[in-house]
ModelCIF file with pLDDT and N, C-alpha, C, O atoms, coordinates in Angstrom:
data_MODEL
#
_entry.id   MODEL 
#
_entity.id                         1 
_entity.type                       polymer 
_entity.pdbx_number_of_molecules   1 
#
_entity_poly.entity_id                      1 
_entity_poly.type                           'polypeptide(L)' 
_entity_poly.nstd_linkage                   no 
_entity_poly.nstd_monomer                   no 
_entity_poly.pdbx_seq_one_letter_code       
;(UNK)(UNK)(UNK)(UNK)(UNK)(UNK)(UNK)(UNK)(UNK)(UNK)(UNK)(UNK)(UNK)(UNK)(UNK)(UNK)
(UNK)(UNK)(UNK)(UNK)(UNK)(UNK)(UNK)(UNK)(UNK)(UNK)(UNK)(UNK)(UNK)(UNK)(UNK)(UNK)
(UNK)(UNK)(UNK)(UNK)(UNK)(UNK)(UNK)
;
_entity_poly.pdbx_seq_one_letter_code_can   XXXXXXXXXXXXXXXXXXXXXXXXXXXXXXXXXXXXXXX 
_entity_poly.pdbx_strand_id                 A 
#
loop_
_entity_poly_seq.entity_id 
_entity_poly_seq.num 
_entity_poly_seq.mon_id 
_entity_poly_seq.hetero 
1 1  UNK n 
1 2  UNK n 
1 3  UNK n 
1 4  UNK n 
1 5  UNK n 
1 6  UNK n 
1 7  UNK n 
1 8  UNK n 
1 9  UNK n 
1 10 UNK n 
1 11 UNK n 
1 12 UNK n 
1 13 UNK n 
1 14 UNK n 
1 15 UNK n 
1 16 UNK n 
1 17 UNK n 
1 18 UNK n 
1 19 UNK n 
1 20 UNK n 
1 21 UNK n 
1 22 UNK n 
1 23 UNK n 
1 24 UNK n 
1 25 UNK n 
1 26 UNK n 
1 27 UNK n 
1 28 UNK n 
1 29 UNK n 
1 30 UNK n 
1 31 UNK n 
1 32 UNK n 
1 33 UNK n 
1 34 UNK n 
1 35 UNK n 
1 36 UNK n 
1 37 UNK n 
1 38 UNK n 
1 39 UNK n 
#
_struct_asym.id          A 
_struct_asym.entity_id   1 
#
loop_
_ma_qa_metric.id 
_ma_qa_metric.mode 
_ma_qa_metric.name 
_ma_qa_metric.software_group_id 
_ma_qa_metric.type 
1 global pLDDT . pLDDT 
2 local  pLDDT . pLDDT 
#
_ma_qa_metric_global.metric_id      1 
_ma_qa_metric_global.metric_value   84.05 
_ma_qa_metric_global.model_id       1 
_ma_qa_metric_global.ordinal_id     1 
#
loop_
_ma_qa_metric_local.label_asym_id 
_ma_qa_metric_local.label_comp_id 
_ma_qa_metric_local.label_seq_id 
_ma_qa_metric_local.metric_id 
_ma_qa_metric_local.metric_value 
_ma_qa_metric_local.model_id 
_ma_qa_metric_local.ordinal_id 
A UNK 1  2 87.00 1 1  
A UNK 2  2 87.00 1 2  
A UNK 3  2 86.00 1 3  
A UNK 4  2 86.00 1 4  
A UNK 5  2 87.00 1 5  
A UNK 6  2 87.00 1 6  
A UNK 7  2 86.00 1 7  
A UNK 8  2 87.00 1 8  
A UNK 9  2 89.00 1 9  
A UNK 10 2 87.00 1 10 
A UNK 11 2 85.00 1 11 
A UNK 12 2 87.00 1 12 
A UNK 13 2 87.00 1 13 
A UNK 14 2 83.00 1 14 
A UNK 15 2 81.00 1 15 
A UNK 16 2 82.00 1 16 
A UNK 17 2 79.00 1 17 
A UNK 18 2 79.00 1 18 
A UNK 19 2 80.00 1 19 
A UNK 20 2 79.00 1 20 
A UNK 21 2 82.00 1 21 
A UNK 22 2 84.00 1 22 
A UNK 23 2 83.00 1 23 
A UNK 24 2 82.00 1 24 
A UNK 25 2 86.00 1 25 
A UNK 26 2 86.00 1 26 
A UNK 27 2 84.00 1 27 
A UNK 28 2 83.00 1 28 
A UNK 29 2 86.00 1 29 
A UNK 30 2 84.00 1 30 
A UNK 31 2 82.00 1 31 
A UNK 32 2 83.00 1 32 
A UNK 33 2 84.00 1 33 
A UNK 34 2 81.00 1 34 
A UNK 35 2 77.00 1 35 
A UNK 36 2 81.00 1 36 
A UNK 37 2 83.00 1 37 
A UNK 38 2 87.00 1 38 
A UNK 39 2 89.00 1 39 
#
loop_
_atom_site.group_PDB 
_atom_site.id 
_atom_site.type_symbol 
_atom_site.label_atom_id 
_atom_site.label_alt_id 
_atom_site.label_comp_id 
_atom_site.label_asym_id 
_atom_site.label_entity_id 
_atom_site.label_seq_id 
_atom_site.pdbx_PDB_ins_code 
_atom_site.Cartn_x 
_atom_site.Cartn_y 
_atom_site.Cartn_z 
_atom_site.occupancy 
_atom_site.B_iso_or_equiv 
_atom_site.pdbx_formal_charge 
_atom_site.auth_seq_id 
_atom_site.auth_comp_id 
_atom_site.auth_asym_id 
_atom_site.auth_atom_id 
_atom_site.pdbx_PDB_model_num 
ATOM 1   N N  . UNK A 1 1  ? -6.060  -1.504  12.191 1.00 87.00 ? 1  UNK A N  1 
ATOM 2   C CA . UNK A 1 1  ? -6.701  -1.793  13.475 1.00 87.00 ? 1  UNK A CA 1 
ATOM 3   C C  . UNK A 1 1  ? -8.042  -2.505  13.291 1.00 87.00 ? 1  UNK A C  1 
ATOM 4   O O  . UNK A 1 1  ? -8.625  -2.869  14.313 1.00 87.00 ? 1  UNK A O  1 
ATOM 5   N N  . UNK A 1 2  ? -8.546  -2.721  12.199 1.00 87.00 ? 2  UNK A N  1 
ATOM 6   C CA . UNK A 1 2  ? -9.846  -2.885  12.465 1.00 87.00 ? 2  UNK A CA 1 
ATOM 7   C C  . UNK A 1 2  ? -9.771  -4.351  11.275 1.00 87.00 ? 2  UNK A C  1 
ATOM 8   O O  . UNK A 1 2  ? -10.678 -4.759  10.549 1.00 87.00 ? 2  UNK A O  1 
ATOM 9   N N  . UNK A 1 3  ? -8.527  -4.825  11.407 1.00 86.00 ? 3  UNK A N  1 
ATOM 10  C CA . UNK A 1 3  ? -8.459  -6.625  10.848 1.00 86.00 ? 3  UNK A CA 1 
ATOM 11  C C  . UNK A 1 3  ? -8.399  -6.247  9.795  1.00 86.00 ? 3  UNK A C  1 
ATOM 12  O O  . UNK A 1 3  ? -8.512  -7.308  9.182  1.00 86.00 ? 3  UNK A O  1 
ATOM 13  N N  . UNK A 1 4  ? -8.277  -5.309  8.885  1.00 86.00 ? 4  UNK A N  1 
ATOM 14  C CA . UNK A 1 4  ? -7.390  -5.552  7.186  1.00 86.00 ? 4  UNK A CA 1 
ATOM 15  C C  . UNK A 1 4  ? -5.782  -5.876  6.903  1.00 86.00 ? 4  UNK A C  1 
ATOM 16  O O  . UNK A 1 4  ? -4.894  -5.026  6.837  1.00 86.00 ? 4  UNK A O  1 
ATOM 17  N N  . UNK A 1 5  ? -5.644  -7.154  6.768  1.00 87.00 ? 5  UNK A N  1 
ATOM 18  C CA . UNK A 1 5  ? -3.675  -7.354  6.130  1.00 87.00 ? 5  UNK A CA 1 
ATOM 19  C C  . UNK A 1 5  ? -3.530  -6.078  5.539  1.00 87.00 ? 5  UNK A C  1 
ATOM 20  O O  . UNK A 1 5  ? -4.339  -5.485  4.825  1.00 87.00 ? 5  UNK A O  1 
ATOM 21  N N  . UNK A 1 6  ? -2.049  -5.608  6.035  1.00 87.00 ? 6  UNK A N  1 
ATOM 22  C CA . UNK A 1 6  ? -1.457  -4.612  5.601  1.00 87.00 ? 6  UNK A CA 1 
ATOM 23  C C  . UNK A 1 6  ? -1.173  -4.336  4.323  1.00 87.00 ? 6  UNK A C  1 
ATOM 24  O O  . UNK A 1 6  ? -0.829  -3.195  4.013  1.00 87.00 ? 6  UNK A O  1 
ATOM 25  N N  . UNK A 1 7  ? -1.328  -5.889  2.882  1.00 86.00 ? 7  UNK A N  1 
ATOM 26  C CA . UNK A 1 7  ? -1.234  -5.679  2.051  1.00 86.00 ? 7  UNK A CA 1 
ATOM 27  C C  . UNK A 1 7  ? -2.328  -5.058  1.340  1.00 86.00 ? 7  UNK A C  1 
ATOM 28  O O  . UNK A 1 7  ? -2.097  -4.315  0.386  1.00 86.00 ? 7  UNK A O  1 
ATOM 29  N N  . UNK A 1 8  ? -3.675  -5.342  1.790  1.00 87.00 ? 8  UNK A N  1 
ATOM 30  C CA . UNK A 1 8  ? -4.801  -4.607  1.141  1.00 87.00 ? 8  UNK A CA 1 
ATOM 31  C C  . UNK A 1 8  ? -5.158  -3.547  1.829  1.00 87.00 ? 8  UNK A C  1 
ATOM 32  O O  . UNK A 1 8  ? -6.181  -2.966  1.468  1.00 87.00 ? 8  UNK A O  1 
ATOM 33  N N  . UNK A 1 9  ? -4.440  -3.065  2.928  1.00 89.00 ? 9  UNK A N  1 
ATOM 34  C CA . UNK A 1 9  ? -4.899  -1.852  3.095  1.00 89.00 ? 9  UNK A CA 1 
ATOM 35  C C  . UNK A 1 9  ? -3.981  -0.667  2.212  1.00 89.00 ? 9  UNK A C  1 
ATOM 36  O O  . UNK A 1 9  ? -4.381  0.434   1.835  1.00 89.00 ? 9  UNK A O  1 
ATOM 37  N N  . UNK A 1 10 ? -2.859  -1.176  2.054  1.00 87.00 ? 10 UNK A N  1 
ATOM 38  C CA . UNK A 1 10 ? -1.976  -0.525  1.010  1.00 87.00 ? 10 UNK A CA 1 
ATOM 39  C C  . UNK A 1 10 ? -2.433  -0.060  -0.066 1.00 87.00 ? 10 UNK A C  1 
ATOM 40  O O  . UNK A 1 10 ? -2.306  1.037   -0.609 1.00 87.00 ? 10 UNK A O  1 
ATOM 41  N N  . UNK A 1 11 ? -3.086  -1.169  -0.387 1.00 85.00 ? 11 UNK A N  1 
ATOM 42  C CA . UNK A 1 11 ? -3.892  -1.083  -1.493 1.00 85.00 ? 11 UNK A CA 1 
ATOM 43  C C  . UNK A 1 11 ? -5.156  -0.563  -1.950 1.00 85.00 ? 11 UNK A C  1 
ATOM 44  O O  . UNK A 1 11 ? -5.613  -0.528  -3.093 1.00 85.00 ? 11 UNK A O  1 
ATOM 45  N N  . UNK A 1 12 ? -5.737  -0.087  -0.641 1.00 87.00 ? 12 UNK A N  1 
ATOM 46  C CA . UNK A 1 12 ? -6.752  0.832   -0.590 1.00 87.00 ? 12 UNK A CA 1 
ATOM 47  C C  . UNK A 1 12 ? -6.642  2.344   -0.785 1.00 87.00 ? 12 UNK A C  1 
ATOM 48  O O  . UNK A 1 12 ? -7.337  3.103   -1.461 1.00 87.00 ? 12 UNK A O  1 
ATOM 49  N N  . UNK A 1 13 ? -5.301  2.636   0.192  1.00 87.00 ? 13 UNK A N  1 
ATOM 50  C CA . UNK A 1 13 ? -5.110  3.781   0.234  1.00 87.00 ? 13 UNK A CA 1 
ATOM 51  C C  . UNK A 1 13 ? -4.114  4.134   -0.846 1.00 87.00 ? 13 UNK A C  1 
ATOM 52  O O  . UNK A 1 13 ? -3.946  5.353   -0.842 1.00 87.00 ? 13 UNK A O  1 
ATOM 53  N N  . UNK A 1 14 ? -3.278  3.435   -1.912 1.00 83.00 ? 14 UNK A N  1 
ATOM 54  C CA . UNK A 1 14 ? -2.842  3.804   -3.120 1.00 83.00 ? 14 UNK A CA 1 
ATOM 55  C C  . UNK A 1 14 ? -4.311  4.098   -4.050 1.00 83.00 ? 14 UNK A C  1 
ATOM 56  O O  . UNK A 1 14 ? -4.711  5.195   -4.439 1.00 83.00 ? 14 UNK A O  1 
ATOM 57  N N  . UNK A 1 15 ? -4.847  2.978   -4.226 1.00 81.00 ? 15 UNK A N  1 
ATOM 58  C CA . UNK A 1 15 ? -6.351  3.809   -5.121 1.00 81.00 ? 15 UNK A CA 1 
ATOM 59  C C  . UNK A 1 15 ? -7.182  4.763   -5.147 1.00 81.00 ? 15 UNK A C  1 
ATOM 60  O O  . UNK A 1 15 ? -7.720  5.377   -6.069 1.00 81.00 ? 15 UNK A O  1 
ATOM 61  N N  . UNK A 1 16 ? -7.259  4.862   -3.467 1.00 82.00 ? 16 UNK A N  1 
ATOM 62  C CA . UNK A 1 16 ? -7.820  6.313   -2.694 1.00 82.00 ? 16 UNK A CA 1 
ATOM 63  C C  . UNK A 1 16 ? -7.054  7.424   -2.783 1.00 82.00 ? 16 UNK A C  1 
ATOM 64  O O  . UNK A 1 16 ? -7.552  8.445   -2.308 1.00 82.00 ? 16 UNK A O  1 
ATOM 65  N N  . UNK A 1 17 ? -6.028  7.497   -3.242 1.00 79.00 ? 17 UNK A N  1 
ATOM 66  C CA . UNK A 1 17 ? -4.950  8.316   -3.008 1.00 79.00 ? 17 UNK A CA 1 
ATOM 67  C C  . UNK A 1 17 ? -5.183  9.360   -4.404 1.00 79.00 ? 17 UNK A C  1 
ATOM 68  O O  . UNK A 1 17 ? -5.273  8.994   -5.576 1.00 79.00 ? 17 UNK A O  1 
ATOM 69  N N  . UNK A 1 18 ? -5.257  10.982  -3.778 1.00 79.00 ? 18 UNK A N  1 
ATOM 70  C CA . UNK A 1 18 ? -6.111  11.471  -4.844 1.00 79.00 ? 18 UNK A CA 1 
ATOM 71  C C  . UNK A 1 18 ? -4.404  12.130  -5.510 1.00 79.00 ? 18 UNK A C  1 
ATOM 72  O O  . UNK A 1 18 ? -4.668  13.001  -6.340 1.00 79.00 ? 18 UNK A O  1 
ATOM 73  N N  . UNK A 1 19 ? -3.361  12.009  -5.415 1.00 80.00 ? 19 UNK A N  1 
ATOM 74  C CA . UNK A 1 19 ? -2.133  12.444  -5.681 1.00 80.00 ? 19 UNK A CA 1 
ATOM 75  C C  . UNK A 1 19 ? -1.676  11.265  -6.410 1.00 80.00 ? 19 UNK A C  1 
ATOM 76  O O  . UNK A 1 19 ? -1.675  10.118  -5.963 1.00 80.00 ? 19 UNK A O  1 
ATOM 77  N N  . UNK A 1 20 ? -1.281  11.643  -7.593 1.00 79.00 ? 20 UNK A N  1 
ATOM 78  C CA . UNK A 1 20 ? -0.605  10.403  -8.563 1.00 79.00 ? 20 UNK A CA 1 
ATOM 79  C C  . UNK A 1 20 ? 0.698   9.698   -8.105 1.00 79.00 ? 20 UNK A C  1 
ATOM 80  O O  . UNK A 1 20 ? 1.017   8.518   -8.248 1.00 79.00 ? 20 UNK A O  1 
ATOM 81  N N  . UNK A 1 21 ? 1.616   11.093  -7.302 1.00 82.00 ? 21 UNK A N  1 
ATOM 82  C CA . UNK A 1 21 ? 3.081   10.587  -6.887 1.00 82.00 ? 21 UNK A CA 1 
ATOM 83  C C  . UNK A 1 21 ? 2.589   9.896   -5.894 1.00 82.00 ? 21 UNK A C  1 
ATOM 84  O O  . UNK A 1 21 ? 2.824   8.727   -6.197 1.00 82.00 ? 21 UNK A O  1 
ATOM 85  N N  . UNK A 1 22 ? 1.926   9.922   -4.666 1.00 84.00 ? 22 UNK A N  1 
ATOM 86  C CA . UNK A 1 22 ? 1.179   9.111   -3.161 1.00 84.00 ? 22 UNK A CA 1 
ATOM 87  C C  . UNK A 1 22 ? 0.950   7.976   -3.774 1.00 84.00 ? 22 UNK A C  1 
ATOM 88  O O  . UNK A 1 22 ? 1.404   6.892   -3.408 1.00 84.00 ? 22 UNK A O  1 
ATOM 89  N N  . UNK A 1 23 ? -0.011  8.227   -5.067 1.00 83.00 ? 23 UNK A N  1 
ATOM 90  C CA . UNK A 1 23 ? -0.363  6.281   -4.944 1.00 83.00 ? 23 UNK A CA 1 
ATOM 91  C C  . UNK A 1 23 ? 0.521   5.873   -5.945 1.00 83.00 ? 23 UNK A C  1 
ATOM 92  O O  . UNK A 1 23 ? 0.077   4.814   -6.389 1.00 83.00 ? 23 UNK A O  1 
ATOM 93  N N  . UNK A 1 24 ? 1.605   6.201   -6.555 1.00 82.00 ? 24 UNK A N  1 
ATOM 94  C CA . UNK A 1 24 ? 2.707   5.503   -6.821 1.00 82.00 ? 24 UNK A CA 1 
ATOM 95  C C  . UNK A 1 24 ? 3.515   4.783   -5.491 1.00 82.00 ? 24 UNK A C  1 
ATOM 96  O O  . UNK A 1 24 ? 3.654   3.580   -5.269 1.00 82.00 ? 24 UNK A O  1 
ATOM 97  N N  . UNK A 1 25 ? 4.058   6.097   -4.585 1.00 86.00 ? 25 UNK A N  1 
ATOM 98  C CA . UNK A 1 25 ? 5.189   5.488   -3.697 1.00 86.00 ? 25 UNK A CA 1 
ATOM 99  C C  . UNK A 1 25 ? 4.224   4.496   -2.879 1.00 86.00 ? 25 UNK A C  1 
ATOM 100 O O  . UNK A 1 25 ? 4.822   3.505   -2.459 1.00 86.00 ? 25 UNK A O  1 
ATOM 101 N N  . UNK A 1 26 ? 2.911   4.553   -2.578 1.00 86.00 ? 26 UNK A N  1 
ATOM 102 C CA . UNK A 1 26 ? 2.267   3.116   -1.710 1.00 86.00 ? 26 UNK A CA 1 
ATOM 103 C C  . UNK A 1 26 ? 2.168   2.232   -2.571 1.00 86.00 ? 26 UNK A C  1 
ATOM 104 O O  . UNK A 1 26 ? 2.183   1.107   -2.071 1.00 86.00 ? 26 UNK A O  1 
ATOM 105 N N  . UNK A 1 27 ? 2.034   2.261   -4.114 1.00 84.00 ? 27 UNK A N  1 
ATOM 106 C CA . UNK A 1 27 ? 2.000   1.264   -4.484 1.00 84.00 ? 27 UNK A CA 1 
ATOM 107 C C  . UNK A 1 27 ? 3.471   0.558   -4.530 1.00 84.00 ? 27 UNK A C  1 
ATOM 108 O O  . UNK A 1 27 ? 3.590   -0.666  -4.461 1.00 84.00 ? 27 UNK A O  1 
ATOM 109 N N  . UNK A 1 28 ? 4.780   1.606   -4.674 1.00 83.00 ? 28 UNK A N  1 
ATOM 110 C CA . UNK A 1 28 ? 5.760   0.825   -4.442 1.00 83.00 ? 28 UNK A CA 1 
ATOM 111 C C  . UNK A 1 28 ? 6.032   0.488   -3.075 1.00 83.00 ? 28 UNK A C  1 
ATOM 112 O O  . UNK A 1 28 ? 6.894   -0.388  -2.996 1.00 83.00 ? 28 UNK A O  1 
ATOM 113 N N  . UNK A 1 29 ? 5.634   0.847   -2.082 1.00 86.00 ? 29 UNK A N  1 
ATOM 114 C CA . UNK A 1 29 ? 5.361   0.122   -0.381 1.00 86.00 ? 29 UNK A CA 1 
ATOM 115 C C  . UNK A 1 29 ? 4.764   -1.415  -0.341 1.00 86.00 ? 29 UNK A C  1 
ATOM 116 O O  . UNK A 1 29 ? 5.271   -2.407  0.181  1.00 86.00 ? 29 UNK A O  1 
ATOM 117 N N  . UNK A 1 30 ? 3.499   -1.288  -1.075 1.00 84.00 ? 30 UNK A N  1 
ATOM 118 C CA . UNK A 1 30 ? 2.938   -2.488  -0.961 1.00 84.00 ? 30 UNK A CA 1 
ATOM 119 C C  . UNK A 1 30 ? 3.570   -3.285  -2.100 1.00 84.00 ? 30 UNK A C  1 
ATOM 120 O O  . UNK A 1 30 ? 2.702   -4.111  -1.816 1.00 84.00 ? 30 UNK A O  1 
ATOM 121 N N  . UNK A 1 31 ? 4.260   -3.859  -3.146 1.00 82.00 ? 31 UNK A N  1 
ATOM 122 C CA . UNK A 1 31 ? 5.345   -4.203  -4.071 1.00 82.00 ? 31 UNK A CA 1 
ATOM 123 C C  . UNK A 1 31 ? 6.310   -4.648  -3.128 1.00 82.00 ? 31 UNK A C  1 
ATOM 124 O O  . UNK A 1 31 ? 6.570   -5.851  -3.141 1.00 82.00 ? 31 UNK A O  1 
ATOM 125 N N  . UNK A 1 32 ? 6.996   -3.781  -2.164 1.00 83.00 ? 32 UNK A N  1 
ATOM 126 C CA . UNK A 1 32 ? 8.125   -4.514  -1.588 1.00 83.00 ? 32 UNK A CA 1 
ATOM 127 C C  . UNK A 1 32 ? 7.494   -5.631  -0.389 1.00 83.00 ? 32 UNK A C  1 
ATOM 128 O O  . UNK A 1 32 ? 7.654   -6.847  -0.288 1.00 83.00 ? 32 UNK A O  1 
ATOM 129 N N  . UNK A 1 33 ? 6.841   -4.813  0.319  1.00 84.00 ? 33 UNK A N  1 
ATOM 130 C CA . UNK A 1 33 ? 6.068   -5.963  1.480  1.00 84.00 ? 33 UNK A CA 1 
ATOM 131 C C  . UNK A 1 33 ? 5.072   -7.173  0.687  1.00 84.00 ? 33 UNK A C  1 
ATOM 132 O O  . UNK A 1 33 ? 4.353   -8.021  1.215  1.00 84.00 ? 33 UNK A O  1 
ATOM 133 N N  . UNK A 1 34 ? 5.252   -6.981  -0.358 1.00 81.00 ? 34 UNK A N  1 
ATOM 134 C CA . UNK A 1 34 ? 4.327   -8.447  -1.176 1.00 81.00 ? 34 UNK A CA 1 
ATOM 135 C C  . UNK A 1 34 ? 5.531   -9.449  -1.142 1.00 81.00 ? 34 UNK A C  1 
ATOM 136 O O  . UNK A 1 34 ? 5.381   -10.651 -0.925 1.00 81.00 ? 34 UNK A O  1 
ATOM 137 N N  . UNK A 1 35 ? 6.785   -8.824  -1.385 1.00 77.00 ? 35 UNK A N  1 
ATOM 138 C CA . UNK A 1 35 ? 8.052   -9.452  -2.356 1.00 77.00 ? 35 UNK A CA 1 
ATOM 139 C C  . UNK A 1 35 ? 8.527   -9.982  -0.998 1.00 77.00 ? 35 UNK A C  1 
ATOM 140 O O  . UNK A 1 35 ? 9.425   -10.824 -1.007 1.00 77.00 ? 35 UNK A O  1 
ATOM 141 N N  . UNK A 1 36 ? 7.893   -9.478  0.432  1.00 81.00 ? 36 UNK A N  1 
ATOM 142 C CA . UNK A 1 36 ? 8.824   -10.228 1.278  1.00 81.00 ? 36 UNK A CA 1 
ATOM 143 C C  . UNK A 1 36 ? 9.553   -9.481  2.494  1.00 81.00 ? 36 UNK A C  1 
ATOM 144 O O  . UNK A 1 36 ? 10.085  -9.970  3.490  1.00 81.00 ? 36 UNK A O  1 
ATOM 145 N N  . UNK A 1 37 ? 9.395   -7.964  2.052  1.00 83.00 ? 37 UNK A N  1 
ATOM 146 C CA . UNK A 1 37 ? 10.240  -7.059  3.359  1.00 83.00 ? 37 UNK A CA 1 
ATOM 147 C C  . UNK A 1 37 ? 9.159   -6.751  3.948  1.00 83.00 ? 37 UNK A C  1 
ATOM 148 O O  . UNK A 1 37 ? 8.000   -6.673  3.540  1.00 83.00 ? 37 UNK A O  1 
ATOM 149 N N  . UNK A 1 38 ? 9.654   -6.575  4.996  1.00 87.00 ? 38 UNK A N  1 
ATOM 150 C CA . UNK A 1 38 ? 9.175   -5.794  6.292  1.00 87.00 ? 38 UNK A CA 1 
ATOM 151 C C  . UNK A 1 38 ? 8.749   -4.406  5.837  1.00 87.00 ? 38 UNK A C  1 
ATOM 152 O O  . UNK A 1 38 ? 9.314   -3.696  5.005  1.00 87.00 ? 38 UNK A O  1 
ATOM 153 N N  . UNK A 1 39 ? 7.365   -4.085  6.718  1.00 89.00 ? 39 UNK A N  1 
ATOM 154 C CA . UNK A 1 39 ? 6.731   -2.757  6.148  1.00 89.00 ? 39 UNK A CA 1 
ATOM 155 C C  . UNK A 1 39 ? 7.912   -1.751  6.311  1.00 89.00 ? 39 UNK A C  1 
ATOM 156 O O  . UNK A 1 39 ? 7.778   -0.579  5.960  1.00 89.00 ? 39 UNK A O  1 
#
């Protein structure tokens, strides 16, 4: 909401993400929506 592309906000909240499995599966979220799919 506040104008960040969905790809770097992905990417915020995988680094922020204090759970190793969380910022795996966003990092594989943001991986597929880089490659081209729909969030």
């Amino acid at each position: 909401s506040s104008g960040l592309p969905l790809e770097r906000a992905l990417t915020a909240l995988s680094d922020e993400a204090d759970d190793e499995r969380q910022s795996h599966l966003v990092a594989a979220l943001r991986a597929e929506v880089n490659a081209g799919s729909t969030f």
